[in-house]
Protein backbone atom coordinates (compact mmCIF):
# COMPACT_ATOMS: atom_id res chain seq x y z
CA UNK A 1 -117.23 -38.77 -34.08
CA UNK A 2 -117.06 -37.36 -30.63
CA UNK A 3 -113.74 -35.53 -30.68
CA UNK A 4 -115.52 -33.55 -34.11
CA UNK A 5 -118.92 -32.99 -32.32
CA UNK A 6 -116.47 -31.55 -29.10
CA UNK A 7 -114.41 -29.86 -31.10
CA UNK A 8 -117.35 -28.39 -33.55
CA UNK A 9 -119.40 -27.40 -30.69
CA UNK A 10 -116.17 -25.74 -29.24
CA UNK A 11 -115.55 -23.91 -32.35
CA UNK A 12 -119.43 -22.14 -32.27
CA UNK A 13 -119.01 -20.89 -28.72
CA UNK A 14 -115.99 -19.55 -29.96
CA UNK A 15 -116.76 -18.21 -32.49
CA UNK A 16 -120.17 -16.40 -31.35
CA UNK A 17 -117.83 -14.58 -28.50
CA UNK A 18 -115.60 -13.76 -31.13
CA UNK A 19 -117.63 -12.26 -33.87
CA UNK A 20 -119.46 -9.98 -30.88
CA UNK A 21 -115.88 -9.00 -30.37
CA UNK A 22 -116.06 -7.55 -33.96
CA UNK A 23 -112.55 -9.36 -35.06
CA UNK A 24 -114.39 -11.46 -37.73
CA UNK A 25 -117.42 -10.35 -39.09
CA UNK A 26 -119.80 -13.51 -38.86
CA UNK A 27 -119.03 -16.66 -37.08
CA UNK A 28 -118.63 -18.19 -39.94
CA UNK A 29 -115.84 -16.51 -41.22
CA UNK A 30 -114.65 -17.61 -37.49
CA UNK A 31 -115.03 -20.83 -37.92
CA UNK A 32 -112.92 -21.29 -41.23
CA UNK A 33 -110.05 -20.60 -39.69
CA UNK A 34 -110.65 -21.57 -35.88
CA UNK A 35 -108.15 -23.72 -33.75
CA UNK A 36 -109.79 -25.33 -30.95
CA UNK A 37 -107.00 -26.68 -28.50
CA UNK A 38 -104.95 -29.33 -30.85
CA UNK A 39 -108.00 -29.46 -32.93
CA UNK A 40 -107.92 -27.37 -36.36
CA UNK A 41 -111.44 -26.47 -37.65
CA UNK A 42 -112.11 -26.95 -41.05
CA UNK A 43 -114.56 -24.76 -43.20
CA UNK A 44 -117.30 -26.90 -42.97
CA UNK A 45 -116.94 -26.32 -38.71
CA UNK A 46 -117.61 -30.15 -38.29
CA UNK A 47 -114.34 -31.58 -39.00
CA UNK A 48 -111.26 -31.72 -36.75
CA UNK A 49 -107.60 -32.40 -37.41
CA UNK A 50 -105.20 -33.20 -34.76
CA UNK A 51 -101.84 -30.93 -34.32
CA UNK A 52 -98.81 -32.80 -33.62
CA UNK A 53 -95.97 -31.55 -32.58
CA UNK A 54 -95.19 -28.34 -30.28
CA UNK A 55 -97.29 -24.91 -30.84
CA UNK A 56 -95.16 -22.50 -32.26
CA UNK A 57 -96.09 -19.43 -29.63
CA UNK A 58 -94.80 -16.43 -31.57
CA UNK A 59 -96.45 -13.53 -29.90
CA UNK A 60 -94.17 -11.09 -28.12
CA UNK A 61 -95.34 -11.91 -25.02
CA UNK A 62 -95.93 -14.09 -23.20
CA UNK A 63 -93.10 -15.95 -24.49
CA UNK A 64 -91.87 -19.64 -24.66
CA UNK A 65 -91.55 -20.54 -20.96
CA UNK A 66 -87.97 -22.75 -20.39
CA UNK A 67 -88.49 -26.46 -19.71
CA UNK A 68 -85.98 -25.50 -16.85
CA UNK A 69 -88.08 -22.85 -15.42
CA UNK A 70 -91.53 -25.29 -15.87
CA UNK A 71 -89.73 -27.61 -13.55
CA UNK A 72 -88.49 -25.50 -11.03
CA UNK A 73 -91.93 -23.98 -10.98
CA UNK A 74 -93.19 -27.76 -10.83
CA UNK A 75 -92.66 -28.19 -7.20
CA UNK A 76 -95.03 -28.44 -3.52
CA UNK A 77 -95.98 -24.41 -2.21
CA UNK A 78 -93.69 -24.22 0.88
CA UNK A 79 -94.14 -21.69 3.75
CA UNK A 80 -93.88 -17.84 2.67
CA UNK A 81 -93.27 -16.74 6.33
CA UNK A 82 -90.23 -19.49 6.33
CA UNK A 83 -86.40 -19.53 6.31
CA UNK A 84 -85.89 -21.56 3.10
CA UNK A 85 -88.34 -19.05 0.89
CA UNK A 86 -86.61 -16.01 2.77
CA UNK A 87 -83.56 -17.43 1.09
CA UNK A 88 -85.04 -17.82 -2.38
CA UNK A 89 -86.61 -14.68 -2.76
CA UNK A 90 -83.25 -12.55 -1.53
CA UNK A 91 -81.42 -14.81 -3.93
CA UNK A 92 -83.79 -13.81 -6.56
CA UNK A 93 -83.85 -9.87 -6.11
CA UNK A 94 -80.02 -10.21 -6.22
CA UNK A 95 -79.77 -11.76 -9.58
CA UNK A 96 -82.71 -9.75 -10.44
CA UNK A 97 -80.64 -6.56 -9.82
CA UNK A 98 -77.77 -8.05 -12.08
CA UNK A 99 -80.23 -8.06 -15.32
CA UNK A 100 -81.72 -4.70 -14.18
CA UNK A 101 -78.06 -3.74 -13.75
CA UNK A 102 -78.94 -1.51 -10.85
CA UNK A 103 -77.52 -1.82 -7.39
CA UNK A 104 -80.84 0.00 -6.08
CA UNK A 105 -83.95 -0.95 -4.62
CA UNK A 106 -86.25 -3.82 -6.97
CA UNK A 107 -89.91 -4.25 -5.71
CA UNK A 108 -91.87 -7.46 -6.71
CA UNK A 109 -95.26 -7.44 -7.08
CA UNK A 110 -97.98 -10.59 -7.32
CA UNK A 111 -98.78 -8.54 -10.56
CA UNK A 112 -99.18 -8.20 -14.19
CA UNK A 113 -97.22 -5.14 -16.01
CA UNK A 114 -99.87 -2.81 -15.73
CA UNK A 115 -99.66 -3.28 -11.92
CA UNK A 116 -95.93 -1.78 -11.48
CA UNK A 117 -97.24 1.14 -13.97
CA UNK A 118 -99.71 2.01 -11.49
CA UNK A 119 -97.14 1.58 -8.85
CA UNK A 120 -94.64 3.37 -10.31
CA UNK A 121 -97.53 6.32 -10.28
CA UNK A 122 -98.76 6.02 -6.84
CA UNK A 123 -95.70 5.89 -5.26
CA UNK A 124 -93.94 9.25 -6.86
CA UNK A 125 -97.09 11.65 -7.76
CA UNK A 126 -99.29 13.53 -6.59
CA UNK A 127 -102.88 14.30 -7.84
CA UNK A 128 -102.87 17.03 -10.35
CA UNK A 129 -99.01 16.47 -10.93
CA UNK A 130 -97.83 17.54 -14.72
CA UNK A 131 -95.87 14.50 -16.76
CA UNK A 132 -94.37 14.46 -19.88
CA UNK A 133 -95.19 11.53 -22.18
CA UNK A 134 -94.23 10.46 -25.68
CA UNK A 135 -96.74 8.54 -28.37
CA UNK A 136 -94.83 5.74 -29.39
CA UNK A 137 -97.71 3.40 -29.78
CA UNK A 138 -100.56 1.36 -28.10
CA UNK A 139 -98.99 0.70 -24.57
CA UNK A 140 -97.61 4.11 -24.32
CA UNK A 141 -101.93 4.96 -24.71
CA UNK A 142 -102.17 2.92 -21.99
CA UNK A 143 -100.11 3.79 -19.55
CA UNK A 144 -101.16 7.47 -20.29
CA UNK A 145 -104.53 6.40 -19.58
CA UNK A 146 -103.68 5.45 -16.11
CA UNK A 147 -101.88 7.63 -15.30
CA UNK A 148 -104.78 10.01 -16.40
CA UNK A 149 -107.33 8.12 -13.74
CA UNK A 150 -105.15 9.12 -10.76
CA UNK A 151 -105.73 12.75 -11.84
CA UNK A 152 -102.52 13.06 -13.52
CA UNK A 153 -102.35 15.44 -16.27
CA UNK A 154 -100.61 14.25 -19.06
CA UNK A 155 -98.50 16.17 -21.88
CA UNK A 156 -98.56 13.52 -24.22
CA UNK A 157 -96.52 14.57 -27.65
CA UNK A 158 -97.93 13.05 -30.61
CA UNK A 159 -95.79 10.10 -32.55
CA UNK A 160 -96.85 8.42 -35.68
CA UNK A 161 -96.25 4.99 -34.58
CA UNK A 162 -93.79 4.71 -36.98
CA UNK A 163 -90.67 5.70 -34.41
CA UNK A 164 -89.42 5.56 -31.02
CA UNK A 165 -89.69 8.45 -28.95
CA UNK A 166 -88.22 12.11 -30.97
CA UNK A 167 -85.62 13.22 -28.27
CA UNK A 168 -85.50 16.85 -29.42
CA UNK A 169 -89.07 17.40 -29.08
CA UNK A 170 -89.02 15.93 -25.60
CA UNK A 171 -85.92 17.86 -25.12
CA UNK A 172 -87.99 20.53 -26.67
CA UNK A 173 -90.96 20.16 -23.83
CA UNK A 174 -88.73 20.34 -21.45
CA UNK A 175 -87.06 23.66 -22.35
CA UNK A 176 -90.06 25.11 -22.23
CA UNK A 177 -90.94 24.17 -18.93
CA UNK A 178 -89.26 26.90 -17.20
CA UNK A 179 -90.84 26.61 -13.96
CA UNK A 180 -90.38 22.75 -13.54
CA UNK A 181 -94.25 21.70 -13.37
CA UNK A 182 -92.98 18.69 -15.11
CA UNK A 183 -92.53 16.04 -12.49
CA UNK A 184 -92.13 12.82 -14.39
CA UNK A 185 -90.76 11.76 -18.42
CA UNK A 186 -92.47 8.67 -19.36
CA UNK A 187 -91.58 6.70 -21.89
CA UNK A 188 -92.11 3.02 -23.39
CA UNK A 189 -88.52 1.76 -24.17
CA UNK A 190 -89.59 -1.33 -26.25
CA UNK A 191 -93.46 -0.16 -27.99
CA UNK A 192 -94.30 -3.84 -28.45
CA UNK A 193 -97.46 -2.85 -31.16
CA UNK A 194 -94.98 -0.99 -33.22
CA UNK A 195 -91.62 -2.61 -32.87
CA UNK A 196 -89.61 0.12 -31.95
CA UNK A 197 -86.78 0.81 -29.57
CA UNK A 198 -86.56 4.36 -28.22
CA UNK A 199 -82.53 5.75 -26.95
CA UNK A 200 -83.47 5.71 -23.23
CA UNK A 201 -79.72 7.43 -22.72
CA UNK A 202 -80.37 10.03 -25.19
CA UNK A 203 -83.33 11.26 -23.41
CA UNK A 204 -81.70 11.43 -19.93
CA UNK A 205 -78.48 13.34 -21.58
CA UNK A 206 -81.37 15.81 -22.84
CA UNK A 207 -82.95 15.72 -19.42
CA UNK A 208 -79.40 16.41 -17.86
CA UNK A 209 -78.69 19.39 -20.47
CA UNK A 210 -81.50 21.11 -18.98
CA UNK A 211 -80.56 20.26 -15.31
CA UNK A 212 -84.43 19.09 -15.33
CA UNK A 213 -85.51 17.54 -11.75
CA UNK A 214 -88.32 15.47 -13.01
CA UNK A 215 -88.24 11.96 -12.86
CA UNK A 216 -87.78 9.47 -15.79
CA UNK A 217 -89.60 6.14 -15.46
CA UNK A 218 -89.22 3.70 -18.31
CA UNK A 219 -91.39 0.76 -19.27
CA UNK A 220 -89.06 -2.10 -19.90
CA UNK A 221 -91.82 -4.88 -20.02
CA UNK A 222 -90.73 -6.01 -23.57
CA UNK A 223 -87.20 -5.32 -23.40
CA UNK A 224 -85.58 -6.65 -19.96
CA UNK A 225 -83.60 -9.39 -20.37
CA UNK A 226 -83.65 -9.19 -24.32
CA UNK A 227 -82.63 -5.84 -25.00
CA UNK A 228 -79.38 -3.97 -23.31
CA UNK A 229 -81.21 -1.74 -20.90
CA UNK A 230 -78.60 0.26 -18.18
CA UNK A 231 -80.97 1.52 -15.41
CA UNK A 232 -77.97 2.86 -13.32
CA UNK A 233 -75.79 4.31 -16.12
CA UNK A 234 -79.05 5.49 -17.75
CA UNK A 235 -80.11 7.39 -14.67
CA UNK A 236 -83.59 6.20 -14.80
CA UNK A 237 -85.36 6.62 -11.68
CA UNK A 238 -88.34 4.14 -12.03
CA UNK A 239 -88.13 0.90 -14.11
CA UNK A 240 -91.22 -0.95 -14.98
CA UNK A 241 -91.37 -4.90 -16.09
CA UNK A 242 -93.14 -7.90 -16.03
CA UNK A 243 -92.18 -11.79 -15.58
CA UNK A 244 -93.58 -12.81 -19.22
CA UNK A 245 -91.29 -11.91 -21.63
CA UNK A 246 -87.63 -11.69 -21.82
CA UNK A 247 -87.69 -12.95 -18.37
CA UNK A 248 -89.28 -16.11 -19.88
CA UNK A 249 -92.05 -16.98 -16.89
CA UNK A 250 -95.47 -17.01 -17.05
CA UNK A 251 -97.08 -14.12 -16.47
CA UNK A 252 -97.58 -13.20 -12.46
CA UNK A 253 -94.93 -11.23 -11.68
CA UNK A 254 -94.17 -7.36 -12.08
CA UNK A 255 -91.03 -5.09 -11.21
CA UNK A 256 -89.83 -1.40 -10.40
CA UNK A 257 -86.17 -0.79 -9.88
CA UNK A 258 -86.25 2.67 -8.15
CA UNK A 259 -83.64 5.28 -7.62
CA UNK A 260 -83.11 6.95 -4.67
CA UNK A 261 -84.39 10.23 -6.33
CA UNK A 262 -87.67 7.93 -6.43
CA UNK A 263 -87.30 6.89 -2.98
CA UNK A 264 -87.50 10.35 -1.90
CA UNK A 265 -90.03 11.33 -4.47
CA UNK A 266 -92.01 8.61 -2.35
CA UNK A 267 -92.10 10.22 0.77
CA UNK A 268 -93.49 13.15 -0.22
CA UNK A 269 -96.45 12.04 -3.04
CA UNK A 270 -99.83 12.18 -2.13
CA UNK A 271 -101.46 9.13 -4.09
CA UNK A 272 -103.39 6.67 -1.52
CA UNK A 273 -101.66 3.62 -1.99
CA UNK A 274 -101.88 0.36 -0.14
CA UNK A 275 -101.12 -2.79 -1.93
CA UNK A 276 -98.64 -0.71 -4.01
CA UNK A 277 -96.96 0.41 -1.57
CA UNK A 278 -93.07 0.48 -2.13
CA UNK A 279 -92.54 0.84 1.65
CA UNK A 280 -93.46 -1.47 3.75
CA UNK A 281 -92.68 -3.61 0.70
CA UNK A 282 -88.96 -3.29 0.41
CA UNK A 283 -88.50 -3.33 3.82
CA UNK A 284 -89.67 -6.74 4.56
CA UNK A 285 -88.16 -7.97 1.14
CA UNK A 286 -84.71 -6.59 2.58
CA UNK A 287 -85.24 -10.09 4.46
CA UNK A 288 -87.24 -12.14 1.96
CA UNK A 289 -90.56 -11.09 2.76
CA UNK A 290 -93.53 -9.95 1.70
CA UNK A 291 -96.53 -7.45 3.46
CA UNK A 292 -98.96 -10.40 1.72
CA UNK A 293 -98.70 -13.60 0.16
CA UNK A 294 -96.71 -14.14 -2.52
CA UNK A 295 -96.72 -15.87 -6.00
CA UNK A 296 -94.55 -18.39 -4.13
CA UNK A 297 -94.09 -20.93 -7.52
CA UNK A 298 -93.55 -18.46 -9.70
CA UNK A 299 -90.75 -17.06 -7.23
CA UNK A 300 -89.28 -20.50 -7.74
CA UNK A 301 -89.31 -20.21 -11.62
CA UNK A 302 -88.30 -16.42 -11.39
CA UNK A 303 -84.59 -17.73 -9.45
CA UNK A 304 -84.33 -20.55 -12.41
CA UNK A 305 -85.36 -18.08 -15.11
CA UNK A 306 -82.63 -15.69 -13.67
CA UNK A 307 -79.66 -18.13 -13.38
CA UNK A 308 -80.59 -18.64 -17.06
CA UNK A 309 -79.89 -15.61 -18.44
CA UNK A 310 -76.49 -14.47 -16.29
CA UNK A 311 -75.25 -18.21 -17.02
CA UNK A 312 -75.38 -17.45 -20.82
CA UNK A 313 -74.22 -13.86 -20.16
CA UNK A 314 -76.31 -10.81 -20.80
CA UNK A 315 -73.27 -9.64 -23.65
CA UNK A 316 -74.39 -12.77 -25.39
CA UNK A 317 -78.41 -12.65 -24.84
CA UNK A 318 -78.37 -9.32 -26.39
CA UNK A 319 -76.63 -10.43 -29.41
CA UNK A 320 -78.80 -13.57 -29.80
CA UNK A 321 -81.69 -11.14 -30.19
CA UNK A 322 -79.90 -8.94 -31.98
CA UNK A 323 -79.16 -11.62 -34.95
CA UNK A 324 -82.56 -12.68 -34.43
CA UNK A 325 -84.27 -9.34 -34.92
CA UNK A 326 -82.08 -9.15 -38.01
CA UNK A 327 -83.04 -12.44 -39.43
CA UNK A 328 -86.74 -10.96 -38.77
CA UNK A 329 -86.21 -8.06 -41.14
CA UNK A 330 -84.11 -9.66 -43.57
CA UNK A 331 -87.21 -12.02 -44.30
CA UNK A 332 -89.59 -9.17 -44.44
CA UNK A 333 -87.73 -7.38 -47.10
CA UNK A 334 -87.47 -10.68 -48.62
CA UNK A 335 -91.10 -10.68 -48.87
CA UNK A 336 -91.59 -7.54 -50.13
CA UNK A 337 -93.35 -6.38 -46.96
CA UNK A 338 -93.43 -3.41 -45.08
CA UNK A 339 -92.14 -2.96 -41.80
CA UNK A 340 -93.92 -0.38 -39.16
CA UNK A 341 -90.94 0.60 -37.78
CA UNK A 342 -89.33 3.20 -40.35
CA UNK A 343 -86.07 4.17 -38.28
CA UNK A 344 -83.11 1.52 -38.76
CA UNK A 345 -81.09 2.38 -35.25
CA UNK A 346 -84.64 1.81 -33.64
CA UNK A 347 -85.47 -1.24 -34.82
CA UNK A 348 -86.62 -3.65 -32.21
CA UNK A 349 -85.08 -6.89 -31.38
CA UNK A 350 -87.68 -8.92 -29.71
CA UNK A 351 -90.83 -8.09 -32.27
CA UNK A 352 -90.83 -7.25 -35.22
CA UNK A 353 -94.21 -5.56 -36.70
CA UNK A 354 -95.31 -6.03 -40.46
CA UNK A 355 -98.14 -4.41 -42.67
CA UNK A 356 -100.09 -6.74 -44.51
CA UNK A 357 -100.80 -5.45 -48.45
CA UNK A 358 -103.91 -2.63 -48.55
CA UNK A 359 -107.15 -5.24 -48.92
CA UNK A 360 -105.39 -8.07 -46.85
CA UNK A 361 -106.72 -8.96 -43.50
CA UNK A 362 -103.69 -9.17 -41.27
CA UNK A 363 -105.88 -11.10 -38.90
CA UNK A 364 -107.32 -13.51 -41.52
CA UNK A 365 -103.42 -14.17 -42.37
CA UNK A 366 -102.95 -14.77 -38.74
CA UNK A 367 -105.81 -16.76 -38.11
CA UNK A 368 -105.25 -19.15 -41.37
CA UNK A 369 -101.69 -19.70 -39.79
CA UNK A 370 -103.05 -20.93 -36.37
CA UNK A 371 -105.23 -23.33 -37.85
CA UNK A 372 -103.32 -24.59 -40.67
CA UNK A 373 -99.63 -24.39 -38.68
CA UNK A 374 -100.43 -24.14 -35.19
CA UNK A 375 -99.32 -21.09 -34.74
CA UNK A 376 -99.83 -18.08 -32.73
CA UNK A 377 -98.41 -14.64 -33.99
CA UNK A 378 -98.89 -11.18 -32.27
CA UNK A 379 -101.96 -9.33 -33.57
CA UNK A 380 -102.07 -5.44 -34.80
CA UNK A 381 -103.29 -2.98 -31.66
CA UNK A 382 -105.62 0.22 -31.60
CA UNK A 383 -105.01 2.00 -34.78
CA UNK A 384 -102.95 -1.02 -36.28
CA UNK A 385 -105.82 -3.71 -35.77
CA UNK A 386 -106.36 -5.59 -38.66
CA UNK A 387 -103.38 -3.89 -40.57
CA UNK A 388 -100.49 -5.76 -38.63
CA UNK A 389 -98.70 -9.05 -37.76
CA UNK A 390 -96.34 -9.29 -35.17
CA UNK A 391 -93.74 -11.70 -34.74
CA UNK A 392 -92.72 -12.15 -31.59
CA UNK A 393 -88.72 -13.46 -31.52
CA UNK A 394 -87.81 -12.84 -27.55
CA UNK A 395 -87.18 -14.83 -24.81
CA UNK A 396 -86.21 -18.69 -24.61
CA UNK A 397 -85.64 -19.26 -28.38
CA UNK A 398 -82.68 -20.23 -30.85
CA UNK A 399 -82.07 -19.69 -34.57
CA UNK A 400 -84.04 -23.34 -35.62
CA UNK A 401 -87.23 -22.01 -33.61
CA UNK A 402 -86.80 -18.80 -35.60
CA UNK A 403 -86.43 -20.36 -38.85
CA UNK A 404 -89.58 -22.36 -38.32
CA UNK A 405 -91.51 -19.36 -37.44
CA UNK A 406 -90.50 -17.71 -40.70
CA UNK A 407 -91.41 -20.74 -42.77
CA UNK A 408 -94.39 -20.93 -41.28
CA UNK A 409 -95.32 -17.09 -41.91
CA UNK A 410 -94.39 -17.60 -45.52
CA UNK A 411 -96.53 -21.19 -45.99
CA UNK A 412 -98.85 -18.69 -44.45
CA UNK A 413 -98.61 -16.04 -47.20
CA UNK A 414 -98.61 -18.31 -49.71
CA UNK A 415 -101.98 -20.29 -48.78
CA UNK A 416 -103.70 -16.85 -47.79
CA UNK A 417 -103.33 -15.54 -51.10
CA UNK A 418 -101.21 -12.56 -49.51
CA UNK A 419 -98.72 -10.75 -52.07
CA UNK A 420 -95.32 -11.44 -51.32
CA UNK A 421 -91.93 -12.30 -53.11
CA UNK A 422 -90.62 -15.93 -52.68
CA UNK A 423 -87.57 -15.88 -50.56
CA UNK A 424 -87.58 -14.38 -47.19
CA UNK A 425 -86.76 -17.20 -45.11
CA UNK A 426 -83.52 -17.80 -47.34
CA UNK A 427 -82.78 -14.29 -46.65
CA UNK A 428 -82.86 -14.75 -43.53
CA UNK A 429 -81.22 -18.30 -43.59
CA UNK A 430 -78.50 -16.53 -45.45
CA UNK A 431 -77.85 -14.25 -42.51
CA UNK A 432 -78.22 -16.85 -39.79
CA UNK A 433 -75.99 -19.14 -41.38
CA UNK A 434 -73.94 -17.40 -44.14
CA UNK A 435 -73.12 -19.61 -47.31
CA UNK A 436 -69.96 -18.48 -48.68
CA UNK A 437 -71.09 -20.69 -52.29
CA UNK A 438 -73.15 -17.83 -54.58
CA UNK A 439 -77.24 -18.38 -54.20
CA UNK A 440 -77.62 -19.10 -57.79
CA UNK A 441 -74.50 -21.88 -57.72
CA UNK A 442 -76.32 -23.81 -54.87
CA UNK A 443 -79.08 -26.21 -57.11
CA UNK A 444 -76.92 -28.37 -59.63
């Protein structure tokens, strides 16, 4: 009787926050499909049922977190200032610049990803400075819209949200720009609301056609460490990440890998800058420190998280998201659904984003699924709220973890009264683990 009281009266706090959110339209539509902790919320709001088992976290981002890396995270603060930390943190920024594959500077932040996009600004502009950025989706809106606040102005060239970013109409901007006012490209390499890729190299070789000086700065939040990304051989001058995702920590932690044609950009910009600062920063890191303190456990985890990845090779973490992106779509199309993402070579390979059927509440589907299957999938941003899943399929994960996320999306389906064709997990069983026998030979 107490853990349904707890978990009822849970359940209409919840739900009055979230109905003044406007993502359901009463609280009692809330509380139909509410999961309170491990409790699941019936209709009636008064009754719980216990979860068992793990949560199935299938958002792209933040992603499963390694038992490895909870354990290394798991462990007594320790001096900042001392020698042993020193060691950990150069130790890190090594590896780090392995994944990055960049032998240039990295600077680490105490920081979400939206803190090294406002570095990445501060350190290389100037107020008033012209920048050239492409609509691929919702973060790309964001990241406009700080850069905007600093007083940059912003040439932002529409997209549909349906594709990565066009490289002949950047390449087109650019031509145009005959006098160079362009000082930075910005572009979102993995749009996580859309599930798009865009060809990072493409858009330098267009840059390098045009022998244009401006810098390119990439976001690579959702695609370090999951998706190939070459900052060196890509020539981009400003990388921007985050610990959360294909780096498989908690969130805490964010990253720019900077060129020296951003160094130097640096010395000249004219943003006020203090705790962004790449400066005094990477100078004391050069020795393993920091100009404040740290997120000294998570530095722990970020060493463990790193060994991780280069100990199953990058060659081979690529491909495991590759097959799993591929699984994705197979069991989309096996559904009947539609993906967002209408370009094949720029499919994504750590979300994949999926339009519910015109009259179905994407967010209904998604809520049903946490409280009936305990789990959490990636909801639809900005213009794609309500319309869109996401299934996140990044990070710490293997083909059985996959599989259960597509069973449960297709349980989900099924109980939610969503149209769909029967059969997209075997389509995507089929690809994970081909069957030579014929389909129709298997059931005697």
């Amino acid at each position: 009787m107490l853990l349904s009281t707890t978990a009822a009266r849970c359940s209409m706090l919840c739900a009055r926050r979230y109905s003044a959110s406007g993502l359901f339209s009463t609280q009692s539509e809330f509380i139909k499909v509410i999961s309170v902790g491990p409790f699941a919320i019936s209709a009636t709001g008064l009754e719980a049922t216990v979860h068992t088992g793990r949560h199935f976290l299938q958002i792209p981002g933040p992603s499963n977190v390694p038992d490895r890396v909870l354990r290394a995270i798991d462990r007594p603060v320790m001096d900042h200032r001392g020698a042993e930390f020193a060691t950990i943190v150069k130790e890190s920024l090594e590896s780090m610049r392995a994944v990055v594959q960049t032998r240039g500077s990295i600077a680490m932040f105490p920081a979400s990803g939206s803190g090294a996009w406002e570095a990445a600004i501060v350190n290389t502009l100037s107020p008033n400075d012209r920048v050239l950025m492409y609509e691929t989706g919702h973060f790309s809106r964001l990241w406009r819209q700080v850069a905007e606040r600093f007083g940059i102005r912003v040439d932002y060239l529409p997209g549909t949200w349906r594709t990565g970013a066009v490289v002949a109409e950047i390449e087109a901007a650019l031509s145009d720009d005959k006098d160079h006012q362009y000082k930075a490209v910005m572009v979102v390499h993995n749009e996580t609301s859309t599930g798009t890729t865009s060809k990072i190299s493409e858009i330098r070789k267009a840059m390098n056609r045009l022998h244009h000086p401006a810098l390119l700065m990439v976001d690579a939040v959702s695609s370090l460490g999951s998706i190939e990304y070459l900052h060196d051989e890509w020539e981009v001058d400003v990388m921007v990440s985050s610990s959360q995702k294909g780096l498989m920590l908690p969130p805490g932690l964010a990253f720019n890998a900077i060129s020296e044609k951003a160094l130097a950009a640096a010395k000249t910009a004219k943003m006020p800058r203090s705790y962004w600062d790449w400066r005094e920063l990477l100078e004391l890191s050069r020795s393993g420190f920091f100009p404040y303190t740290p997120s000294i456990n998570l530095i722990f985890g970020f060493r463990e998280a790193l060994q991780m990845l280069l100990e199953e090779g990058l060659p081979n973490v690529f491909r495991r998201h590759q097959r799993h992106g591929e699984a994705t779509r197979a069991a989309v199309r096996g559904w009947g659904l539609e993906l967002v993402c209408e370009e094949p070579s720029e499919y994504s390979n750590t979300v994949t984003a999926v339009y519910t059927p015109v009259g179905h509440s994407a967010d209904a589907l998604r809520a049903a699924i946490l409280a009936k299957f305990d789990m959490s999938l990636g909801a639809g941003l900005s213009k794609l709220a309500d319309k869109v899943f996401r299934i996140g399929h990044l990070g710490h994960f293997n083909d059985l973890m996959l599989a259960g996320t597509l069973v449960g999306v297709e349980m989900g389906l099924r109980l939610n009264g969503v149209p769909h064709r029967e059969g997209g997990v075997m389509a995507a069983l089929d690809l994970l683990a081909p069957n030579p026998t014929p389909v129709a030979s298997r059931v005697q």
